[in-house]
C-alpha atoms as a PDB file:
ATOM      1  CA  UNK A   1      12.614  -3.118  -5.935  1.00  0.00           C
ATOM      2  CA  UNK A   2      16.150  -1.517  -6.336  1.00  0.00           C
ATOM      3  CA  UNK A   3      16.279   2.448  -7.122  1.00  0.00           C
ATOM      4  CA  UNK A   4      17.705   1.370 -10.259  1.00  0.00           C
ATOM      5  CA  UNK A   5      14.304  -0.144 -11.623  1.00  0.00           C
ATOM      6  CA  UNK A   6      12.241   2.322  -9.882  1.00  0.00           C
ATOM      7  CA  UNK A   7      13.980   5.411 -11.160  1.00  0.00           C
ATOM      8  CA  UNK A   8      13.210   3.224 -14.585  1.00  0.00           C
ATOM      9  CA  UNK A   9       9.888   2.078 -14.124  1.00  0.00           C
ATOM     10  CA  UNK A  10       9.189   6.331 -13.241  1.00  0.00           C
ATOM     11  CA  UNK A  11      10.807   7.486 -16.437  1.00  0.00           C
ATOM     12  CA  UNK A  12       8.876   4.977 -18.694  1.00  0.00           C
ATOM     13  CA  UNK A  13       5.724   5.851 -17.092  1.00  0.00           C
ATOM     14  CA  UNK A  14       6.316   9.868 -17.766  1.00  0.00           C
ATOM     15  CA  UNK A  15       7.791   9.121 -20.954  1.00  0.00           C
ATOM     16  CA  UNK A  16       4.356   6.839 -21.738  1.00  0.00           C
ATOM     17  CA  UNK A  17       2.005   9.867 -20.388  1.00  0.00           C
ATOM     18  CA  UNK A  18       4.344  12.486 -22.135  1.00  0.00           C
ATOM     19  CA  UNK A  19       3.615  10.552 -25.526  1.00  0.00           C
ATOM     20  CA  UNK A  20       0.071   9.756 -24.611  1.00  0.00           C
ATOM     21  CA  UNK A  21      -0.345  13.295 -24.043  1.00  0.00           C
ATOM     22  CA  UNK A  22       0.947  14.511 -27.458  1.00  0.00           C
ATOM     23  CA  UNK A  23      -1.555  11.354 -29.624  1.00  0.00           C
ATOM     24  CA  UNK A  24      -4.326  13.637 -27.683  1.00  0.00           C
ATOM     25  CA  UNK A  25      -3.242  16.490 -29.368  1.00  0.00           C
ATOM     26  CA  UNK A  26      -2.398  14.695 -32.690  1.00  0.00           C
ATOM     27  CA  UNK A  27      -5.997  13.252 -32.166  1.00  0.00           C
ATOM     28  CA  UNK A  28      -7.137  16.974 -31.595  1.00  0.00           C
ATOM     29  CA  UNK A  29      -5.462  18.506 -34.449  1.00  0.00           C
ATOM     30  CA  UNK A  30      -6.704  15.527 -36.999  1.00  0.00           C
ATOM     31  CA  UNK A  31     -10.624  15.932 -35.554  1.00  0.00           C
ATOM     32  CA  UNK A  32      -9.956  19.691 -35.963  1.00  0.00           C
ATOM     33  CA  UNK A  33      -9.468  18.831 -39.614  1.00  0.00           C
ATOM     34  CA  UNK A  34     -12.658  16.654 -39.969  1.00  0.00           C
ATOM     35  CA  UNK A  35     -15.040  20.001 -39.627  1.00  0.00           C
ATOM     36  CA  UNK A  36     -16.257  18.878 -36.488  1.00  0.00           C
ATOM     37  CA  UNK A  37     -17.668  21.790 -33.762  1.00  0.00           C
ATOM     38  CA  UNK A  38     -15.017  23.254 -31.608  1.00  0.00           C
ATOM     39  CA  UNK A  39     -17.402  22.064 -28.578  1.00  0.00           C
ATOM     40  CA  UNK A  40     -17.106  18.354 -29.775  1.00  0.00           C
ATOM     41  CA  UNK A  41     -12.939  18.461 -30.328  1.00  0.00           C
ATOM     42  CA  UNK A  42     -12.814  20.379 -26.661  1.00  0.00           C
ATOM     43  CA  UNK A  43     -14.534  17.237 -25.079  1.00  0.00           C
ATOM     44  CA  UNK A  44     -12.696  14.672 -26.468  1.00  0.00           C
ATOM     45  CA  UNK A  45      -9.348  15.913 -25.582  1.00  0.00           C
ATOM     46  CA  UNK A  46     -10.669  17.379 -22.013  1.00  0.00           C
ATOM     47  CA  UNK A  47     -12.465  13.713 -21.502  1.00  0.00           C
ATOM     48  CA  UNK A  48      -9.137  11.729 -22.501  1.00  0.00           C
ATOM     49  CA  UNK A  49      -6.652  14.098 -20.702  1.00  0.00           C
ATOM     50  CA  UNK A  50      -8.965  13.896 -17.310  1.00  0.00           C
ATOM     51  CA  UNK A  51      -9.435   9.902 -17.455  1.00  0.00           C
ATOM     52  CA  UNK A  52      -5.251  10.371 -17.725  1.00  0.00           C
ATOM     53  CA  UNK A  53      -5.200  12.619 -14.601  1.00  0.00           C
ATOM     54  CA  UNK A  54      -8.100  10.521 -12.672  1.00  0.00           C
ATOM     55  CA  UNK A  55      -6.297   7.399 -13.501  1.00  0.00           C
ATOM     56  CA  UNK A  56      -3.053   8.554 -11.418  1.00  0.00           C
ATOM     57  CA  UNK A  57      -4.844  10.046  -8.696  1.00  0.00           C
ATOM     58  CA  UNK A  58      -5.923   6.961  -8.116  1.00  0.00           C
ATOM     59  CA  UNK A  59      -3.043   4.860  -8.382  1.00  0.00           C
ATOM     60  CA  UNK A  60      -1.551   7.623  -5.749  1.00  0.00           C
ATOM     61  CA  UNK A  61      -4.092   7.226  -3.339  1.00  0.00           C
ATOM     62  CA  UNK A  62      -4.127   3.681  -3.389  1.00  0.00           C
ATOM     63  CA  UNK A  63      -0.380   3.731  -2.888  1.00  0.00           C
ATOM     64  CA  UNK A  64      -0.908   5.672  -0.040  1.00  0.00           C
ATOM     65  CA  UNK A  65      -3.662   4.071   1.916  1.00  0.00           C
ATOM     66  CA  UNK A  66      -2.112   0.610   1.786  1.00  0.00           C
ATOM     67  CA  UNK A  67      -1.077  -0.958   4.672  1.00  0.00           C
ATOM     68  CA  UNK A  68       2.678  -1.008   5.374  1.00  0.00           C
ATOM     69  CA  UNK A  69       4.472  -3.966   4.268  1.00  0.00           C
ATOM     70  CA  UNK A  70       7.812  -3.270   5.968  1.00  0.00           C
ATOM     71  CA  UNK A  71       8.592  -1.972   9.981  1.00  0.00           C
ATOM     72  CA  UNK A  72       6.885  -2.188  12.655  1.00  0.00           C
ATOM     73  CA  UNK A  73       3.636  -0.787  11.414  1.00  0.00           C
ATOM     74  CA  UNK A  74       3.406  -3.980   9.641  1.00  0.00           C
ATOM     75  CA  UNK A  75       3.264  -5.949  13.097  1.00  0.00           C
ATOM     76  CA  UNK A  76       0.223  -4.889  13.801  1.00  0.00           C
ATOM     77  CA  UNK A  77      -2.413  -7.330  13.915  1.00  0.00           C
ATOM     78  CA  UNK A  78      -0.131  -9.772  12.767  1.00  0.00           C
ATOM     79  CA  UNK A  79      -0.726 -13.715  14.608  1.00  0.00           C
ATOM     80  CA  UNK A  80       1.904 -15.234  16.242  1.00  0.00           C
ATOM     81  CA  UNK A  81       2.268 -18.339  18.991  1.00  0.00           C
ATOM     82  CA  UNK A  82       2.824 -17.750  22.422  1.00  0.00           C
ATOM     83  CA  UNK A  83       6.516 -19.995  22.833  1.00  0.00           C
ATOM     84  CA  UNK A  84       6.485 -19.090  26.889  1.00  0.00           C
ATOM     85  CA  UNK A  85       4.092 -18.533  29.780  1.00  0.00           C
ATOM     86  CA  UNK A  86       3.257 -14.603  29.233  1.00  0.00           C
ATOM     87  CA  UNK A  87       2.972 -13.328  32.864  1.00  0.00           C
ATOM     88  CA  UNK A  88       3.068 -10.199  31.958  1.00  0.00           C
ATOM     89  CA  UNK A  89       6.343 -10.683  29.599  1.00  0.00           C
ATOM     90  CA  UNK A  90       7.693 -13.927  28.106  1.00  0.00           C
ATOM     91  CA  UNK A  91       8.645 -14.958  24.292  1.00  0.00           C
ATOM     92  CA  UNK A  92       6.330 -15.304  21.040  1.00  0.00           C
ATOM     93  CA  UNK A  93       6.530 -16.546  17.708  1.00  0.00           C
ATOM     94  CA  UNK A  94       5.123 -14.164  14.919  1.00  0.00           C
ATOM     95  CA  UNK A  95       5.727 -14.245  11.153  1.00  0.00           C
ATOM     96  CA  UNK A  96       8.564 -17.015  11.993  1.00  0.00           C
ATOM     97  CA  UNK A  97      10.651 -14.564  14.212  1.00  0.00           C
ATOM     98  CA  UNK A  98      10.835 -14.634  18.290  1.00  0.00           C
ATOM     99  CA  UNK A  99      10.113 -11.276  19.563  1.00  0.00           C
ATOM    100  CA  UNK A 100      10.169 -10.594  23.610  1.00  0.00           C
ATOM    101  CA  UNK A 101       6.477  -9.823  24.512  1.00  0.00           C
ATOM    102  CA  UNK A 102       4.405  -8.335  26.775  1.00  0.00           C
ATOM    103  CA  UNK A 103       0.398  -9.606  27.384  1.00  0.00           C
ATOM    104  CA  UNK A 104      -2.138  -6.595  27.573  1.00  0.00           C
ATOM    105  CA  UNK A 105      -4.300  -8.480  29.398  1.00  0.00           C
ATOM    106  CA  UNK A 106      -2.246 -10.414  32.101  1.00  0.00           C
ATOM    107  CA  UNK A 107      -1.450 -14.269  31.820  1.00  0.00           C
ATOM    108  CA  UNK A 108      -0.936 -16.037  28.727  1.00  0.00           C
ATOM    109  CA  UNK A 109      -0.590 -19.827  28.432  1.00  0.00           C
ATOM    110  CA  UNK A 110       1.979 -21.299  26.366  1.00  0.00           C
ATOM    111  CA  UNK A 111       1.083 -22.774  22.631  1.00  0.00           C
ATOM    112  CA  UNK A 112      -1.837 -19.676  22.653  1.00  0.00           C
ATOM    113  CA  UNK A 113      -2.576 -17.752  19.402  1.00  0.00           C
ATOM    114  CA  UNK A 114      -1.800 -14.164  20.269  1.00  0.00           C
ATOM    115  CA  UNK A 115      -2.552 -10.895  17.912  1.00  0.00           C
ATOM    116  CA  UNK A 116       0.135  -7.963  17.811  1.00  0.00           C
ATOM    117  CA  UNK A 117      -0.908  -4.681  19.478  1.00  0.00           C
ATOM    118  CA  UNK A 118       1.578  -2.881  19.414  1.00  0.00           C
ATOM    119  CA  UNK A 119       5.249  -2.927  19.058  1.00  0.00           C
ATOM    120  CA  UNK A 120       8.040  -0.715  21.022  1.00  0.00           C
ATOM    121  CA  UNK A 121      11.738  -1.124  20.127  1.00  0.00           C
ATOM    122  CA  UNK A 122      12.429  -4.483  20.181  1.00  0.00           C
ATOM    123  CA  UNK A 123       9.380  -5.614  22.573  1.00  0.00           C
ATOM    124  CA  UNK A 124       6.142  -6.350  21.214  1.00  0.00           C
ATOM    125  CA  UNK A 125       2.355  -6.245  23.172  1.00  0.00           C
ATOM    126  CA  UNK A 126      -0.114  -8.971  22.650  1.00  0.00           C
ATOM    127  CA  UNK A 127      -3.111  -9.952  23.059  1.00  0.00           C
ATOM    128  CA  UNK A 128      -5.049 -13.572  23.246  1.00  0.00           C
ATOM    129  CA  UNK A 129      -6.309 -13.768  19.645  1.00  0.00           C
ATOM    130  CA  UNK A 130     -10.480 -13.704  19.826  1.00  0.00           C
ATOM    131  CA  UNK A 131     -11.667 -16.679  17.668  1.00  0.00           C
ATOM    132  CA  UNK A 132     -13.907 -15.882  15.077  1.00  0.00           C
END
């Protein structure tokens, strides 16, 4: 997504929890009128504007514990093909790219499935992938 359309996307949201905000206290004002107890009114508006605040934690958090999509956090534990004899270092095949690699664990054969373990400038460690 551009910064165009995010910078967008951030000023409709505040501008949709900005109006939100004031129907709550529209919707406060008109129950006021209806003779209802103070204690009932208070709830109602404390209820809506915490299911507002409890909503974007959450959206936050689960923005932040995603995995990465992008760098090379996102290598990790990606599957790739083995395109050389890894003894320790050779060439493998993951997410369509060919990345020098190293094996953690020694030899690797040729035409192997091999899981990302880590990933250091523009080498990447492997394992054999364990077959489930």
């Amino acid at each position: 997504m551009s910064v165009r359309t995010t910078l967008l996307v951030v000023v409709i949201l505040w501008a949709f929890s900005a109006a939100l905000i004031l129907f709550l206290i529209f919707l406060g004002l008109s129950l006021a009128q209806a003779n209802l107890p103070i204690e009932i009114l208070v709830a109602v508006v404390a209820a809506a504007l915490l299911s507002i605040l409890a909503f974007r934690f959450y959206r936050g958090l689960r923005a932040n514990l995603a995995k990465a999509k992008t760098g090379s956090a996102a290598m990790i534990g990606a599957v790739g093909i083995a395109t050389t004899d890894l003894n320790p270092a050779g060439e493998v095949r993951v997410q369509g790219e060919f990345w020098k690699a190293v094996a953690k664990d020694g030899w690797i054969n040729e035409g192997s499935e091999v899981e990302v373990t880590g990933v250091e400038n523009l080498t990447i460690y492997v394992k054999i992938k364990e077959k489930v």
